[in-house]
PDB file of N, CA and C in Angstrom:
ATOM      1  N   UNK A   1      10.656  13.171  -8.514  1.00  0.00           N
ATOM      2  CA  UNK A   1       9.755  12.055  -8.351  1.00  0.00           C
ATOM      3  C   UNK A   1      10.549  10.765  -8.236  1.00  0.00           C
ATOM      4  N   UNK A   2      10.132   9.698  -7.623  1.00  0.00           N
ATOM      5  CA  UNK A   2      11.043   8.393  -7.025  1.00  0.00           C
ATOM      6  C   UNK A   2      10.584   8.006  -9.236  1.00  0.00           C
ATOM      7  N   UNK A   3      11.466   6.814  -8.812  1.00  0.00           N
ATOM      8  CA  UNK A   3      11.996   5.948 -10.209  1.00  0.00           C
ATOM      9  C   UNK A   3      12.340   4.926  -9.755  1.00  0.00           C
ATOM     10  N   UNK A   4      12.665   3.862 -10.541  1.00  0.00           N
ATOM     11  CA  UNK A   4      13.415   2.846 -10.356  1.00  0.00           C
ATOM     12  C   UNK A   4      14.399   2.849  -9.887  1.00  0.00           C
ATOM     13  N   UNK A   5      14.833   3.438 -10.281  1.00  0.00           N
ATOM     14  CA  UNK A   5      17.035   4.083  -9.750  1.00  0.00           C
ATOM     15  C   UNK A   5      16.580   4.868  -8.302  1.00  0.00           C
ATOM     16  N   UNK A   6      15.793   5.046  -7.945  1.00  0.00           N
ATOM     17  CA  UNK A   6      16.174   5.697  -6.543  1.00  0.00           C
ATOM     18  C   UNK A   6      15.030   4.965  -5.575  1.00  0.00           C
ATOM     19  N   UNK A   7      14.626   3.567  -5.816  1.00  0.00           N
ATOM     20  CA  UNK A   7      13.653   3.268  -5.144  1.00  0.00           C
ATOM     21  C   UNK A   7      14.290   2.886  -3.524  1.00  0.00           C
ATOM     22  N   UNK A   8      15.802   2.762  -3.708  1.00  0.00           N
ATOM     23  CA  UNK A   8      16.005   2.331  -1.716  1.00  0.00           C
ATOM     24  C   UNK A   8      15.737   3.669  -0.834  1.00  0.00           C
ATOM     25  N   UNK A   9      15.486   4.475  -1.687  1.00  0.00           N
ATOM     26  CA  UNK A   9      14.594   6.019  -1.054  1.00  0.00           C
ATOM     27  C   UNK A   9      13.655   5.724  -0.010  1.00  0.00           C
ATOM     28  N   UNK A  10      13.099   4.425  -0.544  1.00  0.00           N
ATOM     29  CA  UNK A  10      11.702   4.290  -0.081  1.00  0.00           C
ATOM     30  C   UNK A  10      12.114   4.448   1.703  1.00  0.00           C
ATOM     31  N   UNK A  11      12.816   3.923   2.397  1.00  0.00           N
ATOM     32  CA  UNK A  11      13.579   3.991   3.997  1.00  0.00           C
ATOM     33  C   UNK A  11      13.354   5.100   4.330  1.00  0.00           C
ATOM     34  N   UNK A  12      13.238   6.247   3.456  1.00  0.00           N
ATOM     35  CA  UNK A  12      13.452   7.875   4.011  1.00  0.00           C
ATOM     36  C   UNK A  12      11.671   8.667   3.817  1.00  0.00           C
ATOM     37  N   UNK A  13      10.973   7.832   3.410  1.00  0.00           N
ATOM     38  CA  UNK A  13       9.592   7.761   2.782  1.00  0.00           C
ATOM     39  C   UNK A  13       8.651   8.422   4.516  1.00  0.00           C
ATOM     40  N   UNK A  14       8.491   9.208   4.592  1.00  0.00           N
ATOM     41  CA  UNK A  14       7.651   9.662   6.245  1.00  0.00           C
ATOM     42  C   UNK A  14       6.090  10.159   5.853  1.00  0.00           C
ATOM     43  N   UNK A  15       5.560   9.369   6.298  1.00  0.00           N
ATOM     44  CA  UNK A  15       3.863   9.974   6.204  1.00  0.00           C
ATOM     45  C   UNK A  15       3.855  11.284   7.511  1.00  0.00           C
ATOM     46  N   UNK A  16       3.541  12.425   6.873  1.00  0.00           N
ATOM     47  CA  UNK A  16       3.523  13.512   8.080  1.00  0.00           C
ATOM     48  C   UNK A  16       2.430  13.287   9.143  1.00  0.00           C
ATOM     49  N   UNK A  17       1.541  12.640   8.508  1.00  0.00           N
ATOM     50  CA  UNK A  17       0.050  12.731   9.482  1.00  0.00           C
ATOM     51  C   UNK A  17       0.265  11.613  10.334  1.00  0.00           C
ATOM     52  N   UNK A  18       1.336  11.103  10.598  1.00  0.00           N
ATOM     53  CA  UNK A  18       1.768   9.543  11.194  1.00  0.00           C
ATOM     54  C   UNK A  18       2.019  10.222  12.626  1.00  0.00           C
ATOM     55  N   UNK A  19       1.626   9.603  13.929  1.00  0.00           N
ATOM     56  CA  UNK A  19       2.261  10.073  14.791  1.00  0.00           C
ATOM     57  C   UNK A  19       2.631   8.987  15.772  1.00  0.00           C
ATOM     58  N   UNK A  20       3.448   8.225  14.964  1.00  0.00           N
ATOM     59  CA  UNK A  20       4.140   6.781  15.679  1.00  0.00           C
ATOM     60  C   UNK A  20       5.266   6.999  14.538  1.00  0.00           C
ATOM     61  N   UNK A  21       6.275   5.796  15.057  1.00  0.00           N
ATOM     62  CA  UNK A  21       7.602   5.615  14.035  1.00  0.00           C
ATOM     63  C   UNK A  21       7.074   4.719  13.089  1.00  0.00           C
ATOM     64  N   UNK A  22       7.192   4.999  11.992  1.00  0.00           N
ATOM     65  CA  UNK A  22       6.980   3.881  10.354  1.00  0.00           C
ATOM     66  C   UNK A  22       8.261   4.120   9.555  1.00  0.00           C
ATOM     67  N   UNK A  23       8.488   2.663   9.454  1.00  0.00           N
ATOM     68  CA  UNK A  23       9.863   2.268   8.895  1.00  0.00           C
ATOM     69  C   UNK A  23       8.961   1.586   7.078  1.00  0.00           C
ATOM     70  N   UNK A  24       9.191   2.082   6.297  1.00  0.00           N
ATOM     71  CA  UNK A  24       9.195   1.758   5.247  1.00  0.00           C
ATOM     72  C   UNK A  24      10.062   0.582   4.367  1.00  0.00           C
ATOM     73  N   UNK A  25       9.989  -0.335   3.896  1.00  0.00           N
ATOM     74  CA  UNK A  25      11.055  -1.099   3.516  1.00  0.00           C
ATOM     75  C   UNK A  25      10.928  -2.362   2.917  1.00  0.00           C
ATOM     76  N   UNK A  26       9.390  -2.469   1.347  1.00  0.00           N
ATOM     77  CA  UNK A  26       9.089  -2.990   0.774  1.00  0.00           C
ATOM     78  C   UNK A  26       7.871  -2.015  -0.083  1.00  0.00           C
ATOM     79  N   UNK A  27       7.743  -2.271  -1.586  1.00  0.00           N
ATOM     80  CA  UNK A  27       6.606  -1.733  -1.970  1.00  0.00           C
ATOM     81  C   UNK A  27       6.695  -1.907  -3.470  1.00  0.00           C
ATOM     82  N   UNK A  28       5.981  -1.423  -4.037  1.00  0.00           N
ATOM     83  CA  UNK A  28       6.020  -1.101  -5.757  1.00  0.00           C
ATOM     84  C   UNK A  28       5.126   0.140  -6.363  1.00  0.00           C
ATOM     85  N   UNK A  29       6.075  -0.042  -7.329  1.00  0.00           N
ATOM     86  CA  UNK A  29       5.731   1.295  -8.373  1.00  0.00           C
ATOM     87  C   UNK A  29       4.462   1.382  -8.950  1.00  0.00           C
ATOM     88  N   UNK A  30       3.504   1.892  -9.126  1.00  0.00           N
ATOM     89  CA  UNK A  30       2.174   1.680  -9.954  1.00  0.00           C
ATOM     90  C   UNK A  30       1.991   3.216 -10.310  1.00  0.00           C
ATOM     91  N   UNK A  31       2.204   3.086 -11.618  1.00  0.00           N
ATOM     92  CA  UNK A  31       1.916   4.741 -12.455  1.00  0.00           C
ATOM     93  C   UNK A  31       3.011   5.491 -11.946  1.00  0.00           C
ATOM     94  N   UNK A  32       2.230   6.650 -10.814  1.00  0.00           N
ATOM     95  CA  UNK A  32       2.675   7.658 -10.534  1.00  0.00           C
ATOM     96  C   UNK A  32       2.349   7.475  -9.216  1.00  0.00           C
ATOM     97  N   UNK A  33       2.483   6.280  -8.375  1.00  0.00           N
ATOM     98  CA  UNK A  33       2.159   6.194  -7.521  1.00  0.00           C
ATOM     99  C   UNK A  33       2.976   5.190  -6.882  1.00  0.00           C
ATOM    100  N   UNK A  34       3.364   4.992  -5.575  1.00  0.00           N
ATOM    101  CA  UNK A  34       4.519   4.136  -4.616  1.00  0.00           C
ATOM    102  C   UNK A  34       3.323   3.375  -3.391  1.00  0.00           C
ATOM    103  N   UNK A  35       3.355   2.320  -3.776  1.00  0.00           N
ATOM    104  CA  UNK A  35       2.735   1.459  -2.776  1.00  0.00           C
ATOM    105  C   UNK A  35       3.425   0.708  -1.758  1.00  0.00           C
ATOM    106  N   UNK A  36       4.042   1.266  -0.596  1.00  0.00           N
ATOM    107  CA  UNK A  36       4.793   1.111   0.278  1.00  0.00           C
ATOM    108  C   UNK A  36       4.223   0.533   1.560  1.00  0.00           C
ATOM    109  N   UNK A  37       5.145  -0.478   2.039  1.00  0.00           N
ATOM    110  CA  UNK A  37       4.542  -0.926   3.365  1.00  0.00           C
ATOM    111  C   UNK A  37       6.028  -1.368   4.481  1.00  0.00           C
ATOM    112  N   UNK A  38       5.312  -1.701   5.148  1.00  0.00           N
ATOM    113  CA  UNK A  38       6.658  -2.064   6.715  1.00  0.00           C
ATOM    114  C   UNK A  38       6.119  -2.040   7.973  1.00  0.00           C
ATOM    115  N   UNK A  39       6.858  -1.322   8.748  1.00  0.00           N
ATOM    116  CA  UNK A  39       6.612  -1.817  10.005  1.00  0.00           C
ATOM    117  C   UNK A  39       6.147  -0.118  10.804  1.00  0.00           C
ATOM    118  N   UNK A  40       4.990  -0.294  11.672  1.00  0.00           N
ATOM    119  CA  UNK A  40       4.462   0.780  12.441  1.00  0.00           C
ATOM    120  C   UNK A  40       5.042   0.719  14.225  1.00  0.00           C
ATOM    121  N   UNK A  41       5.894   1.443  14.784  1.00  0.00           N
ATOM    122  CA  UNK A  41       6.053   1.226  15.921  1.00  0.00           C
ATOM    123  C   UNK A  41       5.744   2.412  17.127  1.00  0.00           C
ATOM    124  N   UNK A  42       5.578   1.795  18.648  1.00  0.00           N
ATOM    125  CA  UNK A  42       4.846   3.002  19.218  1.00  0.00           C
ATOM    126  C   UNK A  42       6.225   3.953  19.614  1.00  0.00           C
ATOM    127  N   UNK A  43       5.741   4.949  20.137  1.00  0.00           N
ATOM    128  CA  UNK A  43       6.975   5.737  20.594  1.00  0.00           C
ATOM    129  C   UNK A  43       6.904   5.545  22.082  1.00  0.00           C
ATOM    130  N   UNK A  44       5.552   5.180  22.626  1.00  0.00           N
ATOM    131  CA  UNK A  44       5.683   5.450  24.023  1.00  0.00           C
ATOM    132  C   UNK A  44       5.687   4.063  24.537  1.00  0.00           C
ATOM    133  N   UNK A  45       5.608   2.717  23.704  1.00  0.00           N
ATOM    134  CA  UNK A  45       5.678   1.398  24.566  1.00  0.00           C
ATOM    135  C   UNK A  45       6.886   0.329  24.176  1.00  0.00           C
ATOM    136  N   UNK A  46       7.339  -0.196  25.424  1.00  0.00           N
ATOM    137  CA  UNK A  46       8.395  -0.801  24.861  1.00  0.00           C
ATOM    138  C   UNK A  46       8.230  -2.507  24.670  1.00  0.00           C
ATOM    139  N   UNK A  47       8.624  -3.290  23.646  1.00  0.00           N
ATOM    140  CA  UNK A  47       8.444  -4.878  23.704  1.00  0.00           C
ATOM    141  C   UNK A  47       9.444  -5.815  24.161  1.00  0.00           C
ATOM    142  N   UNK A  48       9.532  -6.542  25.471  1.00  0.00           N
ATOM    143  CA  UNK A  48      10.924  -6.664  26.049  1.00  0.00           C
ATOM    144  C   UNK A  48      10.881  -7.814  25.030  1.00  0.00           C
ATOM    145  N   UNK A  49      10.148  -8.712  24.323  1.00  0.00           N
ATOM    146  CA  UNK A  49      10.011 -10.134  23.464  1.00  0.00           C
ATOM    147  C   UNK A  49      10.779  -9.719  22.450  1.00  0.00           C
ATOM    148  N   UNK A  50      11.032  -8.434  21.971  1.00  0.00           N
ATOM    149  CA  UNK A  50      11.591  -7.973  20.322  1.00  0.00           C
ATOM    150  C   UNK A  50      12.725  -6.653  21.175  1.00  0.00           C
ATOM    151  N   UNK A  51      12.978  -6.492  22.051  1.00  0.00           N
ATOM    152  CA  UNK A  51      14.158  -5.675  23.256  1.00  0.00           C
ATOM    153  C   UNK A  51      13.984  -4.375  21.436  1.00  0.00           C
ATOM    154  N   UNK A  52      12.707  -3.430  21.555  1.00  0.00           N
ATOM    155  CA  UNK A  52      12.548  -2.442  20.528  1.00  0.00           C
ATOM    156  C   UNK A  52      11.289  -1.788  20.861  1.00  0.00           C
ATOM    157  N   UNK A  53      11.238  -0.905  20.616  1.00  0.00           N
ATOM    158  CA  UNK A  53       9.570  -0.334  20.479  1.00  0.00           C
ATOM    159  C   UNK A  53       8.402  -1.482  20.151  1.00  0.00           C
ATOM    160  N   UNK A  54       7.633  -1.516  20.490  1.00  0.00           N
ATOM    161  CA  UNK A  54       6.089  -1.997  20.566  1.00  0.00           C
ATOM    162  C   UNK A  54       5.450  -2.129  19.179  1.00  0.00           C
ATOM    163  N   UNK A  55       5.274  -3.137  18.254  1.00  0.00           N
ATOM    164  CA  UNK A  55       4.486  -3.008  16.811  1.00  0.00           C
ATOM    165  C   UNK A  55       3.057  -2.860  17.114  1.00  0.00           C
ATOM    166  N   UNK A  56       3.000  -1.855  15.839  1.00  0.00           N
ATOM    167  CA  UNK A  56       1.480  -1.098  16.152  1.00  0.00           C
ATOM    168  C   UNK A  56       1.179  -2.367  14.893  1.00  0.00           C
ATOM    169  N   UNK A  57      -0.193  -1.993  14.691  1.00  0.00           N
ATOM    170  CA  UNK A  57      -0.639  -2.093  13.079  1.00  0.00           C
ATOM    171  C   UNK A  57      -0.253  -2.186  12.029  1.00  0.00           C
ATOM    172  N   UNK A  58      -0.005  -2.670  10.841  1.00  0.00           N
ATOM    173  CA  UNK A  58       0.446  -1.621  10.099  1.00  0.00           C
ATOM    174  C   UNK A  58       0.092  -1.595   8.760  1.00  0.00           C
ATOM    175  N   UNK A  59      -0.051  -0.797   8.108  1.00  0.00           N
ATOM    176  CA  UNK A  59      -0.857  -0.338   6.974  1.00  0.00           C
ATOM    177  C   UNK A  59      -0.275  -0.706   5.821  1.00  0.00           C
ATOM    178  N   UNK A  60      -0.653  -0.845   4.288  1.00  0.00           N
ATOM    179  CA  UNK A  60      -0.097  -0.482   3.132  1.00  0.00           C
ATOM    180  C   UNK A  60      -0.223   0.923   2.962  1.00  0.00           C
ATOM    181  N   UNK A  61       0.592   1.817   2.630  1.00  0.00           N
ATOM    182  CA  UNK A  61       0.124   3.118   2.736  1.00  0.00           C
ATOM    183  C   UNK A  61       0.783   3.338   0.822  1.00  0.00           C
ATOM    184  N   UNK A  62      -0.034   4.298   0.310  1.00  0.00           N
ATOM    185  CA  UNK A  62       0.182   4.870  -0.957  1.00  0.00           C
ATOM    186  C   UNK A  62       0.485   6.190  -1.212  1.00  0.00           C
ATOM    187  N   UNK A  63       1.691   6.422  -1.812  1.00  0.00           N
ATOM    188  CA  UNK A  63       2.455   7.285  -1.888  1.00  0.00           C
ATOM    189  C   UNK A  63       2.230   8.527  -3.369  1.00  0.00           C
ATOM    190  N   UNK A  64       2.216   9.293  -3.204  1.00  0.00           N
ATOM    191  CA  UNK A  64       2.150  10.229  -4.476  1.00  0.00           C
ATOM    192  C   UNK A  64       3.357  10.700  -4.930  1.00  0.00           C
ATOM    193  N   UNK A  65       4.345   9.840  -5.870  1.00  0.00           N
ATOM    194  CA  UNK A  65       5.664  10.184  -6.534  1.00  0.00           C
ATOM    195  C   UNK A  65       5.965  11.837  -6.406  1.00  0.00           C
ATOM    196  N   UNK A  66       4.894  12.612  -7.080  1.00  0.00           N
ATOM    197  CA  UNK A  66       5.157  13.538  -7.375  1.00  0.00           C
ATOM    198  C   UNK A  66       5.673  14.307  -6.234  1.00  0.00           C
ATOM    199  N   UNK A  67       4.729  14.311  -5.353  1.00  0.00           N
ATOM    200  CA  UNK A  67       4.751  15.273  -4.296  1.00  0.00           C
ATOM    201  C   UNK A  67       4.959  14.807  -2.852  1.00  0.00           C
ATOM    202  N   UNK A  68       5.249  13.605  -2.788  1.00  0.00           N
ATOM    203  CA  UNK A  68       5.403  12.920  -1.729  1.00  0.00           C
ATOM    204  C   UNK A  68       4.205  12.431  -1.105  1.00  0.00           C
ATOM    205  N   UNK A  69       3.118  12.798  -0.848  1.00  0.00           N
ATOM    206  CA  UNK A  69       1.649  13.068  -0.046  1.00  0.00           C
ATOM    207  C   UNK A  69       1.293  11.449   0.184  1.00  0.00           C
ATOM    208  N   UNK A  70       0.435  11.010   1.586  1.00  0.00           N
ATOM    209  CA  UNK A  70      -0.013   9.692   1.444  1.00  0.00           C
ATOM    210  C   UNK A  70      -1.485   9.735   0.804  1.00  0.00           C
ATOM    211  N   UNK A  71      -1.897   9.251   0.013  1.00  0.00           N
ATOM    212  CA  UNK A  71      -3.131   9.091  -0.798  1.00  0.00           C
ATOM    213  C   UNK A  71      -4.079   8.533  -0.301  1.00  0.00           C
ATOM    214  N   UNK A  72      -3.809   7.151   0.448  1.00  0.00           N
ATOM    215  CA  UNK A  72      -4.658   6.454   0.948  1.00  0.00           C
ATOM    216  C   UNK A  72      -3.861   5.202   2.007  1.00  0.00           C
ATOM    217  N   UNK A  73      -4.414   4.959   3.180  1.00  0.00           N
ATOM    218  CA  UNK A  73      -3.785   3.941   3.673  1.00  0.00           C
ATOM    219  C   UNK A  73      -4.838   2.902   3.599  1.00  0.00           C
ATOM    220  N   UNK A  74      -4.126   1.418   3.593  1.00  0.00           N
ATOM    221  CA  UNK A  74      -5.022   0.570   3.411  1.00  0.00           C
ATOM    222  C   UNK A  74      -4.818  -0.494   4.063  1.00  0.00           C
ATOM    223  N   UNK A  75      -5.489  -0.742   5.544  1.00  0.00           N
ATOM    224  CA  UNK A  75      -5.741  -1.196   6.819  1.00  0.00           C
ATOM    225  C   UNK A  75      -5.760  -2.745   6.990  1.00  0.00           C
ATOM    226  N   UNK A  76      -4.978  -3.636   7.794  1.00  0.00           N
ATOM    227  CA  UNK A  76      -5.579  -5.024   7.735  1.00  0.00           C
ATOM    228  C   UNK A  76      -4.362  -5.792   8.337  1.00  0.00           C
ATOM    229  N   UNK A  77      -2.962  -5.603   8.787  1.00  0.00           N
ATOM    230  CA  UNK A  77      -2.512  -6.318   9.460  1.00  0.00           C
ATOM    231  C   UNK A  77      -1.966  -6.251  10.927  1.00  0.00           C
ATOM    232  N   UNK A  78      -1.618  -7.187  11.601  1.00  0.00           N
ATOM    233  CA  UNK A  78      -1.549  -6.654  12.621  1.00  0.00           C
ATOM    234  C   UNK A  78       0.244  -6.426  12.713  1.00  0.00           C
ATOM    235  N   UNK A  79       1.152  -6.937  12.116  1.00  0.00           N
ATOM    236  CA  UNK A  79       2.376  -7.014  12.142  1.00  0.00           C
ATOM    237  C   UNK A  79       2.904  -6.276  11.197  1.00  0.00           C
ATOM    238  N   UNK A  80       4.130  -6.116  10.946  1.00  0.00           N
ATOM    239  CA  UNK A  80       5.206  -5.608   9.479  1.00  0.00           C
ATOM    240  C   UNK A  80       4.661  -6.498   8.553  1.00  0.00           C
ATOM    241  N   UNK A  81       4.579  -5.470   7.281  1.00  0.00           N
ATOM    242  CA  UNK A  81       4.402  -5.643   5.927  1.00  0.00           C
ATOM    243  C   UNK A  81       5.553  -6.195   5.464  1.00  0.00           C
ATOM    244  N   UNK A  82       5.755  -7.152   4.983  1.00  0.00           N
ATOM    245  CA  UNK A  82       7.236  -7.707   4.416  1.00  0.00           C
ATOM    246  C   UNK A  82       6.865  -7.674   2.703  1.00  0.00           C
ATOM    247  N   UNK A  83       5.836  -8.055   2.576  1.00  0.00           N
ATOM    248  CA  UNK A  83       6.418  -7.560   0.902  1.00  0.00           C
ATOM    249  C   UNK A  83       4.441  -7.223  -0.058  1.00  0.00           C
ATOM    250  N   UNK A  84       4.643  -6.652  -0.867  1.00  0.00           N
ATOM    251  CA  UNK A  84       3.760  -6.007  -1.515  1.00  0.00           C
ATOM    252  C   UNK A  84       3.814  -7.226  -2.907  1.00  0.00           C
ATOM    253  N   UNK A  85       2.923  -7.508  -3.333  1.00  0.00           N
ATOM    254  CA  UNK A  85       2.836  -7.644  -5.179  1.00  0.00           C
ATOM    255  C   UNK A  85       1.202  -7.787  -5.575  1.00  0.00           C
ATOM    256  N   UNK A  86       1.428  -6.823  -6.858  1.00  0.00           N
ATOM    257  CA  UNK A  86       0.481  -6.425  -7.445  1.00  0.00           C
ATOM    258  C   UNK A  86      -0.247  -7.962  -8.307  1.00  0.00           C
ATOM    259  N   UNK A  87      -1.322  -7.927  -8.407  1.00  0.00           N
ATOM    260  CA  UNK A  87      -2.303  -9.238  -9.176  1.00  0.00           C
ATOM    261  C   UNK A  87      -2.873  -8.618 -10.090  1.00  0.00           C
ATOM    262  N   UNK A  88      -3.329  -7.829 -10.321  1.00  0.00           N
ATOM    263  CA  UNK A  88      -4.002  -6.640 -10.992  1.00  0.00           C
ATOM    264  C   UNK A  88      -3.288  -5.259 -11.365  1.00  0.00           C
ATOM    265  N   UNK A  89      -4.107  -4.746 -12.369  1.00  0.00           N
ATOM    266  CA  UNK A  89      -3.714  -3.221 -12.477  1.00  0.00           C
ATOM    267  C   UNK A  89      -3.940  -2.487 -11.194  1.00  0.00           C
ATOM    268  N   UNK A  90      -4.981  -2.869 -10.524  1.00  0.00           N
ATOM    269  CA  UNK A  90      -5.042  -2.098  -9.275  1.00  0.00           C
ATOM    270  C   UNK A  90      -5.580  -2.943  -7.980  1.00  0.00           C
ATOM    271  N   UNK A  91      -5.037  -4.323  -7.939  1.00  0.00           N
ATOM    272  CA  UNK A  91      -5.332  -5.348  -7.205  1.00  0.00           C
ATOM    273  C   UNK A  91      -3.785  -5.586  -6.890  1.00  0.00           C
ATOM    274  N   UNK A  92      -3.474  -5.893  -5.025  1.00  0.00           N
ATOM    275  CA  UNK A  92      -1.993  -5.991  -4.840  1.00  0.00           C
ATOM    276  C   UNK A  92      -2.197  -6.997  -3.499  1.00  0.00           C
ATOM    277  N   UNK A  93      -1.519  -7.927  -3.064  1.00  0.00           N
ATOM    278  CA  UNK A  93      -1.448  -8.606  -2.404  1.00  0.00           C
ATOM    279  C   UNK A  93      -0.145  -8.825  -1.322  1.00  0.00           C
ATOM    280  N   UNK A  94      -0.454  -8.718   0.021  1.00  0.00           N
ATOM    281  CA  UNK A  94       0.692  -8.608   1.417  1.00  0.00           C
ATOM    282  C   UNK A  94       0.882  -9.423   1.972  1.00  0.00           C
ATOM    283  N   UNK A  95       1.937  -9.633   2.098  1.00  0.00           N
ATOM    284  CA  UNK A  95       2.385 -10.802   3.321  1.00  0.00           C
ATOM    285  C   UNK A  95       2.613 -10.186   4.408  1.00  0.00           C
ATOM    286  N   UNK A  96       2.657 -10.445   5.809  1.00  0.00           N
ATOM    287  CA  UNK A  96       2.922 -10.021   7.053  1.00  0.00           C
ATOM    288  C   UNK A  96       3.485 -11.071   7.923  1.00  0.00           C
ATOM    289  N   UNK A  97       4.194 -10.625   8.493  1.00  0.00           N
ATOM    290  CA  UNK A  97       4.456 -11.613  10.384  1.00  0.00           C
ATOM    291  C   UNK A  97       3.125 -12.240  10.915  1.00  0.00           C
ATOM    292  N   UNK A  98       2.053 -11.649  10.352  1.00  0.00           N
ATOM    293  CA  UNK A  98       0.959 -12.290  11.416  1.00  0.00           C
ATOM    294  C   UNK A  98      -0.003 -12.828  10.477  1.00  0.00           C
ATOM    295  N   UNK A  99       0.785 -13.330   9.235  1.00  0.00           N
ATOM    296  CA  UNK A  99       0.383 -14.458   8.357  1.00  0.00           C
ATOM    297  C   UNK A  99      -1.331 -14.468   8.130  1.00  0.00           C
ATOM    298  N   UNK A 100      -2.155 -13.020   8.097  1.00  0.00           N
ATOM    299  CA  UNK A 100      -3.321 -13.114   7.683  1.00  0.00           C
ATOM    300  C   UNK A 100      -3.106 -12.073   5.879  1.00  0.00           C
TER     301      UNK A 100
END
């Protein structure tokens, strides 16, 4: 199960049911659970403005320590997730590139 000591793991973090590239590379620990976010990109379009793949959406997605599994994704920006923090026991707040 991830920990503190192995959280730069999170980079290697793959939702199976994903069928675009997701780069992982901000999130936090809650319980037994990894609240991870980043950047969603397409495989089939290219962005000559960012000379890289095309940004999709991209989700907070929640992680199950134990077993790896995504639990729930939770929908609302249009750019990379740059950073996660929690307000609540189960209230968490995102910043993005597209500043909503």
């Amino acid at each position: 199960s991830l920990t503190l000591d192995t959280f730069p793991l999170i980079s290697t973090l793959q939702d199976k049911s994903e069928n675009q590239i997701s780069e992982f590379f901000t999130g936090h620990i809650y319980s037994h659970f990894l609240i991870a976010g980043g950047r969603r990109k397409s495989l089939y379009a290219y962005s000559e403005s960012d000379l890289d793949n095309a940004i999709l959406p991209c989700d907070m997605v929640v992680f199950d320590c134990e077993n790896g599994s995504v639990v729930q994704r939770v929908k609302g920006h249009s750019e990379e997730v740059l950073r996660i923090v929690p307000i609540s026991e189960r209230q968490f707040l995102t910043a993005s590139e597209d500043g909503f």
